[in-house]
PDB file of N, CA and C in Angstrom:
ATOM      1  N   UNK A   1       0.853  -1.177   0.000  1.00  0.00           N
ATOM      2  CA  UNK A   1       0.000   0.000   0.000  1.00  0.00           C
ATOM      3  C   UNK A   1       0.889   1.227   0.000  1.00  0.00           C
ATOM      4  N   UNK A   2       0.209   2.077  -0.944  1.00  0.00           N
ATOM      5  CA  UNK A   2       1.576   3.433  -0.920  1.00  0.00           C
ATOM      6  C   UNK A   2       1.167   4.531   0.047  1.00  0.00           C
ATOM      7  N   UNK A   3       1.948   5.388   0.479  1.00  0.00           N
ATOM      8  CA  UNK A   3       2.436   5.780   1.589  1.00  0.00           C
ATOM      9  C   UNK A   3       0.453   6.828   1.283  1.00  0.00           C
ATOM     10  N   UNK A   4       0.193   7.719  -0.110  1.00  0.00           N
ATOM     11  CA  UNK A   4      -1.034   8.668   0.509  1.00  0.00           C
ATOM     12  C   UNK A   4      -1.704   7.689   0.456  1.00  0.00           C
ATOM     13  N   UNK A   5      -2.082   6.634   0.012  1.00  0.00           N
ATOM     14  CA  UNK A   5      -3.684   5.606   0.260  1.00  0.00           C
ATOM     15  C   UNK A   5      -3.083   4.974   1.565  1.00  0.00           C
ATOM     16  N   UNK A   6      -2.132   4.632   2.599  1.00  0.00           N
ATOM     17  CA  UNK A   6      -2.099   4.057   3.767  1.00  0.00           C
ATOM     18  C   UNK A   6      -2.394   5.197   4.354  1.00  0.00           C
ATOM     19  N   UNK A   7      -1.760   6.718   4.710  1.00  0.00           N
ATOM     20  CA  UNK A   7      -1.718   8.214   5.324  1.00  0.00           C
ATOM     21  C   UNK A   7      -2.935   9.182   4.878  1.00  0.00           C
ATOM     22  N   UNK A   8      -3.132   9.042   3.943  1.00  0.00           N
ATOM     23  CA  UNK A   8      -4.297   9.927   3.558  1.00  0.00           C
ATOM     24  C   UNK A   8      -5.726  10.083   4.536  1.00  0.00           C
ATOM     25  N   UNK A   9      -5.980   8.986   5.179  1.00  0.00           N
ATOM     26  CA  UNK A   9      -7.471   8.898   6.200  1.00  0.00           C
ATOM     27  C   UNK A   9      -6.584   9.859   7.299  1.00  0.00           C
ATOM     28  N   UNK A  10      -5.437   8.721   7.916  1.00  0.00           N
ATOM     29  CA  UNK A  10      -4.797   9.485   8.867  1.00  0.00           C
ATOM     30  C   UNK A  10      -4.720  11.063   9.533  1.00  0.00           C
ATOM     31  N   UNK A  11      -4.550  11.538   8.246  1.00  0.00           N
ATOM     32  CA  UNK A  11      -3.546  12.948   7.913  1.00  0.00           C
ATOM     33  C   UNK A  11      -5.535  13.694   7.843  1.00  0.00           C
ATOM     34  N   UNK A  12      -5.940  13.019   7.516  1.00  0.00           N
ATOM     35  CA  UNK A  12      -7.808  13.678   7.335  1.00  0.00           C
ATOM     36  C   UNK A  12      -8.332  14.144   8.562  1.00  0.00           C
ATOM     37  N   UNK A  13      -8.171  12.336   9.520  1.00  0.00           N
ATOM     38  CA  UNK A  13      -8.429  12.431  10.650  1.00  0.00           C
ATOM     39  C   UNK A  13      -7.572  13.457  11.638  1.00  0.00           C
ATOM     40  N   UNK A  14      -6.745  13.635  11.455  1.00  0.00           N
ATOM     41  CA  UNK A  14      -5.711  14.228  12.317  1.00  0.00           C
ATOM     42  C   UNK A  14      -5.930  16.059  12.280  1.00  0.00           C
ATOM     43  N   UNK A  15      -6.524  16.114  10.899  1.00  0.00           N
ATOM     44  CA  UNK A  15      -6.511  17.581  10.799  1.00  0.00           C
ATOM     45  C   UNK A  15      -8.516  18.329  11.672  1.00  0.00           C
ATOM     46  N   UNK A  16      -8.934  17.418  12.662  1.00  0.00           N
ATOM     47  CA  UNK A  16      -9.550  17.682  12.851  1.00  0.00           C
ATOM     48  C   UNK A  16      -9.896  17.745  14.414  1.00  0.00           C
ATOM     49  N   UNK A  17      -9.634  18.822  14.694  1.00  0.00           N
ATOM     50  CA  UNK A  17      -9.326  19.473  15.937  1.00  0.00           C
ATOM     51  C   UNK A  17     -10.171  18.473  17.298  1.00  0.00           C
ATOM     52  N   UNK A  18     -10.921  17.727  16.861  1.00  0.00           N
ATOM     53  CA  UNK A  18     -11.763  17.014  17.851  1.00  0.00           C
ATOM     54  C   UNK A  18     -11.048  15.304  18.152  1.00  0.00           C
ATOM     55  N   UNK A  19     -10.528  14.860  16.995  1.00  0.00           N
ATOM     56  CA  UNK A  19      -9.927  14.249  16.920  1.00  0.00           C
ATOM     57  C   UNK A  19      -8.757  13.758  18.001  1.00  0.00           C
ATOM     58  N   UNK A  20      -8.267  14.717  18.819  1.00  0.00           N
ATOM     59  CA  UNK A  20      -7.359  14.644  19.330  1.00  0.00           C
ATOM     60  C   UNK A  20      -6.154  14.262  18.891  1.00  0.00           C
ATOM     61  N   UNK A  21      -5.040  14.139  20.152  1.00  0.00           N
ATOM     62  CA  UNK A  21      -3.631  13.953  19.603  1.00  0.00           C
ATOM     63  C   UNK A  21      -3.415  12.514  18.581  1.00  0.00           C
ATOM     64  N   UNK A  22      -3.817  11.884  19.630  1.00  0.00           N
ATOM     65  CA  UNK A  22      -3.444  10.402  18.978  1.00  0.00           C
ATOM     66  C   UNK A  22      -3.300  10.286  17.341  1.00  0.00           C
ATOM     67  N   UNK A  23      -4.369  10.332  16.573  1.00  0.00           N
ATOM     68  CA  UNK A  23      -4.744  10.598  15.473  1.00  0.00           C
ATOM     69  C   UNK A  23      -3.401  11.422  14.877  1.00  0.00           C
ATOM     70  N   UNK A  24      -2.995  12.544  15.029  1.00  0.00           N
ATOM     71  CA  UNK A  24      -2.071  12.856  14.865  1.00  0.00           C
ATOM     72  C   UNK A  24      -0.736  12.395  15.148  1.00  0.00           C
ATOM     73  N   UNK A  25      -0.503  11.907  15.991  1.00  0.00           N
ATOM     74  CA  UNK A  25       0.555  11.152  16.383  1.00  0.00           C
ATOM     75  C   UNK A  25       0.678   9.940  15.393  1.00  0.00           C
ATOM     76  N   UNK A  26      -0.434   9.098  15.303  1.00  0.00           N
ATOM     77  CA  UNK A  26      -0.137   8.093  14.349  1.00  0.00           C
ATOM     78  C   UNK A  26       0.320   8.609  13.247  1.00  0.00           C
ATOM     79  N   UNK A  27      -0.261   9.766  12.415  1.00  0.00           N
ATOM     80  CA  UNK A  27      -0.077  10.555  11.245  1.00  0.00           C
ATOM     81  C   UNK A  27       1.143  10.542  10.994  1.00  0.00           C
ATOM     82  N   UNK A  28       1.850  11.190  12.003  1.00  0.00           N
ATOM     83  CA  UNK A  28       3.343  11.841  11.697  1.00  0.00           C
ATOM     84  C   UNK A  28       4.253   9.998  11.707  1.00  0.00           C
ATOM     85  N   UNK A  29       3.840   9.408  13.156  1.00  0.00           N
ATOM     86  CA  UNK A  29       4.455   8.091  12.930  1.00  0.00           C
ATOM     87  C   UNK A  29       4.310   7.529  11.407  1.00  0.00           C
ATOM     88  N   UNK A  30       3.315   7.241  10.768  1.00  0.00           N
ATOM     89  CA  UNK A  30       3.347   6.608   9.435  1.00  0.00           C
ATOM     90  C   UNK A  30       4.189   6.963   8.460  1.00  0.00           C
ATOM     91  N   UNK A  31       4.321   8.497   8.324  1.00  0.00           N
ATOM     92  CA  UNK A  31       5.216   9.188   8.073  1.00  0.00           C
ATOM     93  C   UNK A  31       6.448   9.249   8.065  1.00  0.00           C
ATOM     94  N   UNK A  32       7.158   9.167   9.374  1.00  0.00           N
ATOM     95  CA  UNK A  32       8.267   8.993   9.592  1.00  0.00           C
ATOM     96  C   UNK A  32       8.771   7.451   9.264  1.00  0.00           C
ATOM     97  N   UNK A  33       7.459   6.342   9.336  1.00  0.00           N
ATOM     98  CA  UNK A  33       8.002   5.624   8.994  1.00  0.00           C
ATOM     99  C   UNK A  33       8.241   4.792   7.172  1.00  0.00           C
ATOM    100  N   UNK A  34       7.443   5.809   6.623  1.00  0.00           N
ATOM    101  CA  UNK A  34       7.637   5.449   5.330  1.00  0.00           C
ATOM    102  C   UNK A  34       8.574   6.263   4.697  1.00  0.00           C
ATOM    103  N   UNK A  35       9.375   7.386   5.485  1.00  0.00           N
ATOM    104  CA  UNK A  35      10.401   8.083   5.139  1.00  0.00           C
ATOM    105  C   UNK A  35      11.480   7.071   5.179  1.00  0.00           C
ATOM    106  N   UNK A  36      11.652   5.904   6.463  1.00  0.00           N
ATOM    107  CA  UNK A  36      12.872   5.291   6.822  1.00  0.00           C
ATOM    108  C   UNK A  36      12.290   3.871   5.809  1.00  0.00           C
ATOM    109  N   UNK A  37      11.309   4.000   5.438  1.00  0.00           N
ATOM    110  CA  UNK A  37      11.347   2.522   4.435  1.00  0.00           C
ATOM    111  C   UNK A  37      11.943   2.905   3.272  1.00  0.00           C
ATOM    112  N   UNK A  38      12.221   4.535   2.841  1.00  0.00           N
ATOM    113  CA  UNK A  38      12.309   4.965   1.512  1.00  0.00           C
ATOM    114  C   UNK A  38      13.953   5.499   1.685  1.00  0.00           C
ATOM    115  N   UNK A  39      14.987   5.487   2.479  1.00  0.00           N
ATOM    116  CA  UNK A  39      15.729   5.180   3.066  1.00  0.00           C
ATOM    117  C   UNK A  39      16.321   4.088   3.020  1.00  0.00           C
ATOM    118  N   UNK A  40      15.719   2.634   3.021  1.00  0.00           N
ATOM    119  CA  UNK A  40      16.336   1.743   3.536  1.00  0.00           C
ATOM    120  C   UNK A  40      16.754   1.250   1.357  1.00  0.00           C
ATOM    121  N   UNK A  41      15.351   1.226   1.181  1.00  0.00           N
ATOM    122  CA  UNK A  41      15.218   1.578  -0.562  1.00  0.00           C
ATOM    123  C   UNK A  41      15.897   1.983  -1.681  1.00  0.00           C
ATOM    124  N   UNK A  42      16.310   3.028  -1.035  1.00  0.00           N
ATOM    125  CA  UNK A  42      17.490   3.681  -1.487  1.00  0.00           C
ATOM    126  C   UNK A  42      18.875   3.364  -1.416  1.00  0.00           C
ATOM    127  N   UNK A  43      19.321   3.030  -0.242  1.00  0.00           N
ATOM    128  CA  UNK A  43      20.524   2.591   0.099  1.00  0.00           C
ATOM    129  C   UNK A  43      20.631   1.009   0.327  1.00  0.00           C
ATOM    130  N   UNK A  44      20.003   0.298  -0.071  1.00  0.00           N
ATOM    131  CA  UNK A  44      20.399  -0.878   0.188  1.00  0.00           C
ATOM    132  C   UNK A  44      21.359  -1.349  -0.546  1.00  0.00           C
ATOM    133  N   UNK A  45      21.204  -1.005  -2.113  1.00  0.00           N
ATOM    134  CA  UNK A  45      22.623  -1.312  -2.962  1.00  0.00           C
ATOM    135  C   UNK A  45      23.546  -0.741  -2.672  1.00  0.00           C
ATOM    136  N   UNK A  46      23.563   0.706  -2.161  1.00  0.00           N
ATOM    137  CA  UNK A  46      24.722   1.381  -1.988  1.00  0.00           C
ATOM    138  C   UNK A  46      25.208   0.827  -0.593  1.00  0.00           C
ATOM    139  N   UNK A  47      24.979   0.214   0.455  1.00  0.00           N
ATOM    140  CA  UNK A  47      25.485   0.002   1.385  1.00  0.00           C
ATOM    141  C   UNK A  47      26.687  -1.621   1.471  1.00  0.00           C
ATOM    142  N   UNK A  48      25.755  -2.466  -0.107  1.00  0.00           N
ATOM    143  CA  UNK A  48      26.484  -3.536  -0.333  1.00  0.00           C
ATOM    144  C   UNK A  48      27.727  -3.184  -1.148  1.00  0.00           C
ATOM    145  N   UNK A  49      27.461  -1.766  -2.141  1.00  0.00           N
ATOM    146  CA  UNK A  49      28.534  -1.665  -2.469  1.00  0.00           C
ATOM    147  C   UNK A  49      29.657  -0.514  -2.016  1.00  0.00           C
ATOM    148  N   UNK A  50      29.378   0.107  -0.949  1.00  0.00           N
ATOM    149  CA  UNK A  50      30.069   0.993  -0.525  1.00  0.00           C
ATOM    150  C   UNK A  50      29.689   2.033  -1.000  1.00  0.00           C
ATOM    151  N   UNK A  51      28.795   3.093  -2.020  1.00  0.00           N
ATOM    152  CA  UNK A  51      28.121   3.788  -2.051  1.00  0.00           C
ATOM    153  C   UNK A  51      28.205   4.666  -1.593  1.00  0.00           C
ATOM    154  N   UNK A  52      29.513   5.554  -0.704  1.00  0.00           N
ATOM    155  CA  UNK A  52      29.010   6.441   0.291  1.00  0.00           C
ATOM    156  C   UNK A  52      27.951   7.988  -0.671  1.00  0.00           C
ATOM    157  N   UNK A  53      28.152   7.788  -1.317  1.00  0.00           N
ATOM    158  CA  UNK A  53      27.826   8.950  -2.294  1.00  0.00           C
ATOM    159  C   UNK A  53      26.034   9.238  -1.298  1.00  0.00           C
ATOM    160  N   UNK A  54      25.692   7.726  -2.429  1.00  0.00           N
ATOM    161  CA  UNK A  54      24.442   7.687  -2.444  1.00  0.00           C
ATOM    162  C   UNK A  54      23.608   7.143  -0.829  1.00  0.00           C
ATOM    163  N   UNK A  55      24.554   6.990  -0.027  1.00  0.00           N
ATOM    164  CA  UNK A  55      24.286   6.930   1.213  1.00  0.00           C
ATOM    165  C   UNK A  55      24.278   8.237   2.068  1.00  0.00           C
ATOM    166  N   UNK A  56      25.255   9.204   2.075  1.00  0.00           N
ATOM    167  CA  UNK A  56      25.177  10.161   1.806  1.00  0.00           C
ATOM    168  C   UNK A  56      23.893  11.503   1.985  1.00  0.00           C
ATOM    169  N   UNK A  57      23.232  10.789   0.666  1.00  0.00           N
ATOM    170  CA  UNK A  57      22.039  11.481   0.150  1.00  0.00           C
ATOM    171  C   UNK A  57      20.955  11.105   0.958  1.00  0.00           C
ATOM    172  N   UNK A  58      21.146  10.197   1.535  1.00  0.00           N
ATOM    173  CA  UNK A  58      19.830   9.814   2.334  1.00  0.00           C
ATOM    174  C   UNK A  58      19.799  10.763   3.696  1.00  0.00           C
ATOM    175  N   UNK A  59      20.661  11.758   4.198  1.00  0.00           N
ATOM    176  CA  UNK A  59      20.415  12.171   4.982  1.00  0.00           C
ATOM    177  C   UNK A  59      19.081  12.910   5.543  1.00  0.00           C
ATOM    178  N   UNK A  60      18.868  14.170   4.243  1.00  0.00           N
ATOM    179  CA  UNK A  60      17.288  14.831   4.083  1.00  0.00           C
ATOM    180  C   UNK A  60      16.349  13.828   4.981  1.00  0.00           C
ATOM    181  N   UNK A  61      16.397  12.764   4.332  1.00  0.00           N
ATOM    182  CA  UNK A  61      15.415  11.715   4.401  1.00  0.00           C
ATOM    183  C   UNK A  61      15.854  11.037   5.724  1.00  0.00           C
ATOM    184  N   UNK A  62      16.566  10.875   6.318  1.00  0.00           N
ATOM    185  CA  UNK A  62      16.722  10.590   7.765  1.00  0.00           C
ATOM    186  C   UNK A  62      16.179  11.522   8.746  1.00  0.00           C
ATOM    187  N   UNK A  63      16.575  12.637   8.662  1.00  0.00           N
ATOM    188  CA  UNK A  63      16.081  13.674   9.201  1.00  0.00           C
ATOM    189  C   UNK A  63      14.829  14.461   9.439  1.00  0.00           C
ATOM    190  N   UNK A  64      14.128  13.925   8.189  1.00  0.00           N
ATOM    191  CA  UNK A  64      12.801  14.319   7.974  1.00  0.00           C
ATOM    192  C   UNK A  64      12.021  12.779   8.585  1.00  0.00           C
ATOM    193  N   UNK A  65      12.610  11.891   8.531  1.00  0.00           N
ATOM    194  CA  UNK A  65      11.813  11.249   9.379  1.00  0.00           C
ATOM    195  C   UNK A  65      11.975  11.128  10.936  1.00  0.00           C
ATOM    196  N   UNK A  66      12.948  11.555  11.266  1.00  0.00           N
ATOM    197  CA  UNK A  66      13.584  11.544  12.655  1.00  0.00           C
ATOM    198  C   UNK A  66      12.267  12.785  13.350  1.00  0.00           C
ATOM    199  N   UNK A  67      11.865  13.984  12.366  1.00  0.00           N
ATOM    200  CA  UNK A  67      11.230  14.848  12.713  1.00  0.00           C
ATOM    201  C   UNK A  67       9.665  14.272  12.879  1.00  0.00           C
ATOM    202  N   UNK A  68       9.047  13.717  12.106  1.00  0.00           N
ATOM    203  CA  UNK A  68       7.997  13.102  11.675  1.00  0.00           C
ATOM    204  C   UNK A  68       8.234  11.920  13.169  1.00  0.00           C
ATOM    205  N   UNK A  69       8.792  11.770  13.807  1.00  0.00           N
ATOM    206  CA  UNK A  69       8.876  10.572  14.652  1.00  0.00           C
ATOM    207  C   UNK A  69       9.190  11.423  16.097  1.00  0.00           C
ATOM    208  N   UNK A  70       9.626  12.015  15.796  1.00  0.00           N
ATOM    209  CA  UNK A  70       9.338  12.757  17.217  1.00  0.00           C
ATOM    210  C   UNK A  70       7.927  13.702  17.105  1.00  0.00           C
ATOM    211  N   UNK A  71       7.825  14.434  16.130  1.00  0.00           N
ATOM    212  CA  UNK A  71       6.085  14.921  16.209  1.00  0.00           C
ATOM    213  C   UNK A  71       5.079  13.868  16.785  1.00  0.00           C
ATOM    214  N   UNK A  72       5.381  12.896  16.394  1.00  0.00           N
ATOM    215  CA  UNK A  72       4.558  11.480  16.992  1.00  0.00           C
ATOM    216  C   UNK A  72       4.992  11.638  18.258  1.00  0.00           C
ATOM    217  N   UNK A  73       5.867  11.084  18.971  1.00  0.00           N
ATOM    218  CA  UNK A  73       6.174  10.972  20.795  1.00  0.00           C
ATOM    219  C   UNK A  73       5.745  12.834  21.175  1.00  0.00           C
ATOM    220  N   UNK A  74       5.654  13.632  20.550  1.00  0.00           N
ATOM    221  CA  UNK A  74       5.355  14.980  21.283  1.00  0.00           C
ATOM    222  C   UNK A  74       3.557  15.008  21.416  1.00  0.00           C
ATOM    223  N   UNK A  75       3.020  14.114  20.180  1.00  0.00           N
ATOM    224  CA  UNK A  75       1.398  14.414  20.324  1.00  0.00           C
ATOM    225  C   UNK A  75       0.920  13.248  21.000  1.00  0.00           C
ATOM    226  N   UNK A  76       2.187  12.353  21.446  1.00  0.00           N
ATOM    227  CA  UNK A  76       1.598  11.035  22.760  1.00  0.00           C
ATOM    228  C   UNK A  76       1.721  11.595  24.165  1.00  0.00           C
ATOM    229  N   UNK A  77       2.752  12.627  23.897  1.00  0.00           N
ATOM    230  CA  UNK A  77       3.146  13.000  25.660  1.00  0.00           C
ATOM    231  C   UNK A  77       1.641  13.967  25.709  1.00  0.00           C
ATOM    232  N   UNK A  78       1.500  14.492  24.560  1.00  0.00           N
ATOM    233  CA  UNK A  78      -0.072  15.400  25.123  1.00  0.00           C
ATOM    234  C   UNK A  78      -0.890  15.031  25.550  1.00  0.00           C
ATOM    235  N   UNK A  79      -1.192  13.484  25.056  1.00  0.00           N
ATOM    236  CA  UNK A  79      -2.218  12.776  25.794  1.00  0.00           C
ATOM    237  C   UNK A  79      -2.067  12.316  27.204  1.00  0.00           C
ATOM    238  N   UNK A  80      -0.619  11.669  26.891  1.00  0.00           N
ATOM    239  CA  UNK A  80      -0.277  11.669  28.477  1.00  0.00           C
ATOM    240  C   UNK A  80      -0.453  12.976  29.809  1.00  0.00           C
ATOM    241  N   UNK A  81      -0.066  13.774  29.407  1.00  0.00           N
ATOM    242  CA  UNK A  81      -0.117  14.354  30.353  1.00  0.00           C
ATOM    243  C   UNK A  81      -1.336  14.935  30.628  1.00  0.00           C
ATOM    244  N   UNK A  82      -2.028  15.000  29.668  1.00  0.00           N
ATOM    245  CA  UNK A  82      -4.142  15.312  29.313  1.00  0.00           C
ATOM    246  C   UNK A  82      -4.894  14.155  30.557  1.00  0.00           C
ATOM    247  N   UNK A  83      -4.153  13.086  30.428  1.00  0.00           N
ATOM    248  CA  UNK A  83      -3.954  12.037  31.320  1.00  0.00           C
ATOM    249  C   UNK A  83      -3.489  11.758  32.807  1.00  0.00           C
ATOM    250  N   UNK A  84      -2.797  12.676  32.867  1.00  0.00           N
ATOM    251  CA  UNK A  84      -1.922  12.892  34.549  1.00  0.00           C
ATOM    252  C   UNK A  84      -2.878  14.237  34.908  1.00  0.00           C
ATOM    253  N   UNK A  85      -3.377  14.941  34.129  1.00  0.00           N
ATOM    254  CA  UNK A  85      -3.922  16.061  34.716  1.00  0.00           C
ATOM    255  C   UNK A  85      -5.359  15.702  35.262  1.00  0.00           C
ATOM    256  N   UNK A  86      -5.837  14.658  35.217  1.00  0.00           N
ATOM    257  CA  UNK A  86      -7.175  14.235  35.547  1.00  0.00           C
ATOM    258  C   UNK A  86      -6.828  12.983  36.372  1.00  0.00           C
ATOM    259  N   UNK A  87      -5.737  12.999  36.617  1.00  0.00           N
ATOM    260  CA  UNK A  87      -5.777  12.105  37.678  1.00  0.00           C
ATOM    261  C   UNK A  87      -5.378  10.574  37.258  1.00  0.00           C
ATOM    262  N   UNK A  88      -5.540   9.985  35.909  1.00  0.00           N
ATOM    263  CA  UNK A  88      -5.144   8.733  35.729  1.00  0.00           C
ATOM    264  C   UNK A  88      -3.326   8.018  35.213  1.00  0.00           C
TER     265      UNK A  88
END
């Protein structure tokens, strides 16, 4: 399944303020993680053949998912703590 028909409901659901964090959190997780599948994609030949070039290049794409993956743990701690503030 490609990354907008798996993300696309997600990213729908998420943009809707009632929705809460979670929803969003998954969003950015899917995200981040089809950044590091497109990553792994990329560099898999170059890593058998030494490649640094094109290994290299994958940084953007590390980074942008590293971001996309912490947006996720920042819209879980909201719940959490949405969670500690009421007592559970």
């Amino acid at each position: 399944m490609g990354r907008s028909r798996a993300s696309t409901p997600l990213r729908l659901m998420a943009q809707n303020r009632e929705a809460g964090p979670i929803p969003l959190a998954v969003a950015h997780a899917a995200t981040g993680l089809y950044l590091l599948l497109g990553v792994i994609a990329a560099s898999q030949d170059a890593v058998a053949t030494g490649d640094v070039e094109t290994l290299a290049a994958q940084a953007g794409q590390l980074q942008a998912a590293r971001e996309a993956l912490q947006n996720a743990m920042d819209n879980t701690d909201v719940l959490l703590n949405m969670l500690k503030s009421v007592g559970l």
